[in-house]
Protein backbone atom coordinates (compact mmCIF):
# COMPACT_ATOMS: atom_id res chain seq x y z
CA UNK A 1 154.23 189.71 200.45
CA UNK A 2 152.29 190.80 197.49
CA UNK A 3 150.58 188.60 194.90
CA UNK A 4 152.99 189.43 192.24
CA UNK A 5 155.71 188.45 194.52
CA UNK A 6 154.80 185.38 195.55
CA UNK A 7 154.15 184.26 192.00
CA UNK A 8 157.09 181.44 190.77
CA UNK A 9 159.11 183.39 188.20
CA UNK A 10 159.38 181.00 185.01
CA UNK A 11 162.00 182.08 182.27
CA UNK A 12 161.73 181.32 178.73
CA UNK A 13 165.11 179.64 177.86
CA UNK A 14 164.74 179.40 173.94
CA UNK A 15 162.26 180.18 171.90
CA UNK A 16 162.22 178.50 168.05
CA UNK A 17 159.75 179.28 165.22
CA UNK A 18 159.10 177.80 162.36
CA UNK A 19 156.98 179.07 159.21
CA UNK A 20 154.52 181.37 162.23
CA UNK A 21 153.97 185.25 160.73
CA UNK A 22 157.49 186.58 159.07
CA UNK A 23 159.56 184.44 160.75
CA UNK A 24 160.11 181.17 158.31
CA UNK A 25 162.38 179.99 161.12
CA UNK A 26 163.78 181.43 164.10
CA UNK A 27 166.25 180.21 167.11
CA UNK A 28 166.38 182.46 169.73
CA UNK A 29 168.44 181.87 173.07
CA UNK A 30 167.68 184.02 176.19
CA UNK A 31 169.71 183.87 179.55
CA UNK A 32 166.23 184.61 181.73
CA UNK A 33 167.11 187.85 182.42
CA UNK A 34 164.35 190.65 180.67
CA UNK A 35 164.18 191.25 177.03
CA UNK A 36 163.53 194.59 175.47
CA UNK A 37 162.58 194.56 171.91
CA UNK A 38 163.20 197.02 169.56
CA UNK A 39 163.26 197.64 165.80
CA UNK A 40 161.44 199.42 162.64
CA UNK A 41 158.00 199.19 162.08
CA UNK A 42 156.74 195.34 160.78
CA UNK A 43 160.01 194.15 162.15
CA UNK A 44 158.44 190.97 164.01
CA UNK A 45 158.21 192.78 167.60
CA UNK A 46 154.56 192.00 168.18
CA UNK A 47 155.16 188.56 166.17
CA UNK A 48 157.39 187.65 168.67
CA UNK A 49 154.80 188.42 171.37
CA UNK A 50 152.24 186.24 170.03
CA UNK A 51 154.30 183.53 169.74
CA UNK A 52 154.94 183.71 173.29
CA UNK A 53 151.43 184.27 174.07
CA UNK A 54 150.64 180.92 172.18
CA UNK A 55 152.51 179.27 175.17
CA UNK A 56 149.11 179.47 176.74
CA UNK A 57 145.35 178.32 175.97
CA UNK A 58 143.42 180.23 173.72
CA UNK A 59 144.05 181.95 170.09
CA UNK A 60 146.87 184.12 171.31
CA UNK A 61 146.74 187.98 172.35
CA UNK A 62 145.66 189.14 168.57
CA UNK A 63 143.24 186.45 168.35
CA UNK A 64 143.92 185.72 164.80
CA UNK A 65 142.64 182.58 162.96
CA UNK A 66 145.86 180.06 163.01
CA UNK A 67 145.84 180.07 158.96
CA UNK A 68 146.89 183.68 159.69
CA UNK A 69 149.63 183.01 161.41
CA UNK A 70 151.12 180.60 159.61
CA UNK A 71 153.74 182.25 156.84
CA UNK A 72 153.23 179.41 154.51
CA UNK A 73 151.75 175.63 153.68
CA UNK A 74 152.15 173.18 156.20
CA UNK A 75 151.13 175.53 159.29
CA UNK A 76 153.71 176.70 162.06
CA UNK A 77 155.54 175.60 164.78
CA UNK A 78 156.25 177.32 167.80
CA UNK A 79 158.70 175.11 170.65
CA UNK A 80 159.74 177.04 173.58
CA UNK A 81 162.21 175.34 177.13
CA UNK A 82 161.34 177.20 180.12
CA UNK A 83 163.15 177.24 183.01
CA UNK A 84 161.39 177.62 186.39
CA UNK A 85 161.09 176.34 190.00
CA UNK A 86 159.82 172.76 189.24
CA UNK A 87 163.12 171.98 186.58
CA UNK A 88 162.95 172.62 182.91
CA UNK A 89 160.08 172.16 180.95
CA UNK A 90 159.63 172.04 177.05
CA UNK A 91 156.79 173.26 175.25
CA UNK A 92 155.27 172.92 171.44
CA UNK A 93 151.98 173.80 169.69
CA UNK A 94 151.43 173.70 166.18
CA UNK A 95 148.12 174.81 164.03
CA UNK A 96 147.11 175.49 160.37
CA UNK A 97 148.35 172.10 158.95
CA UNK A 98 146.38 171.05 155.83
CA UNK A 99 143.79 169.11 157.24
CA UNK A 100 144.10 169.35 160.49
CA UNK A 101 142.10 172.51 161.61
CA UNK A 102 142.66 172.52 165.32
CA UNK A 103 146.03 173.04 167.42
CA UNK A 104 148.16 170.79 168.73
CA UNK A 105 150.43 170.78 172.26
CA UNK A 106 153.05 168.55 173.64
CA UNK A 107 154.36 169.15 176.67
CA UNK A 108 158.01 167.33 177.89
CA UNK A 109 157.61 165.32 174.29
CA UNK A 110 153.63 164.25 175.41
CA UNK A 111 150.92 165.08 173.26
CA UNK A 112 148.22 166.78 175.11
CA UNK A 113 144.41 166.25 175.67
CA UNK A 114 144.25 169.80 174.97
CA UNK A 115 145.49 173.23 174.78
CA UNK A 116 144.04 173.76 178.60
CA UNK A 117 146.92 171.55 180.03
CA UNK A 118 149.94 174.45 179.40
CA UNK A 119 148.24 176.13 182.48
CA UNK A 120 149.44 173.42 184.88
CA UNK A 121 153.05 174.99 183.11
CA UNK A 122 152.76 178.59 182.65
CA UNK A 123 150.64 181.07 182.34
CA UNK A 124 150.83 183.76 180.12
């Protein structure tokens, strides 16, 4: 068995924005089967992907300060359920608010130390 293989496949089960890049709110549900993305140019693709990538520690895969990823005042919100072998799981962070300069995680409805603790839930 190979490494990928024995890897626990985790599903994202919906994915909801609020106020993060060009998406002042979004809702998406997914049935854990693979998602191909397509559209025009400065659609959201790549949006998307960071938001996902957020699910993990760190400043996301474009790196970006979090004042740049919010679309507006009051920061963004990013809340994703996963689905995997340990049960359901339910993730948020949130950055940029005014004031508050670093991000915030819950995980299951639990604020967390920090962002390090979404790697006992997935990593990206």
């Amino acid at each position: 068995m190979t490494a990928e293989a024995a890897r626990p496949r985790i599903a994202v089960r919906r994915l909801q924005l609020t106020g993060f890049r060009n998406y002042p709110h979004l809702d998406l549900s997914l049935d854990g089967r693979s998602v191909v993305l397509t559209g025009e140019n400065g659609a959201g693709k790549t949006n998307l992907l960071e938001a996902v990538s957020l699910l993990s520690p760190g400043r996301g895969m474009r790196r970006a300060a979090y004042d740049d990823m919010a679309s507006g005042v009051g920061g963004f919100f990013i809340h994703a359920r996963l689905s995997g072998p340990a049960g359901e799981t339910e993730i948020g962070t949130s950055a940029g608010e005014p004031g508050e300069p670093a991000r915030k995680v819950r995980i299951d409805g639990t604020n967390a130390r920090s962002a390090d603790e979404l790697l006992d839930v997935l990593r990206v």
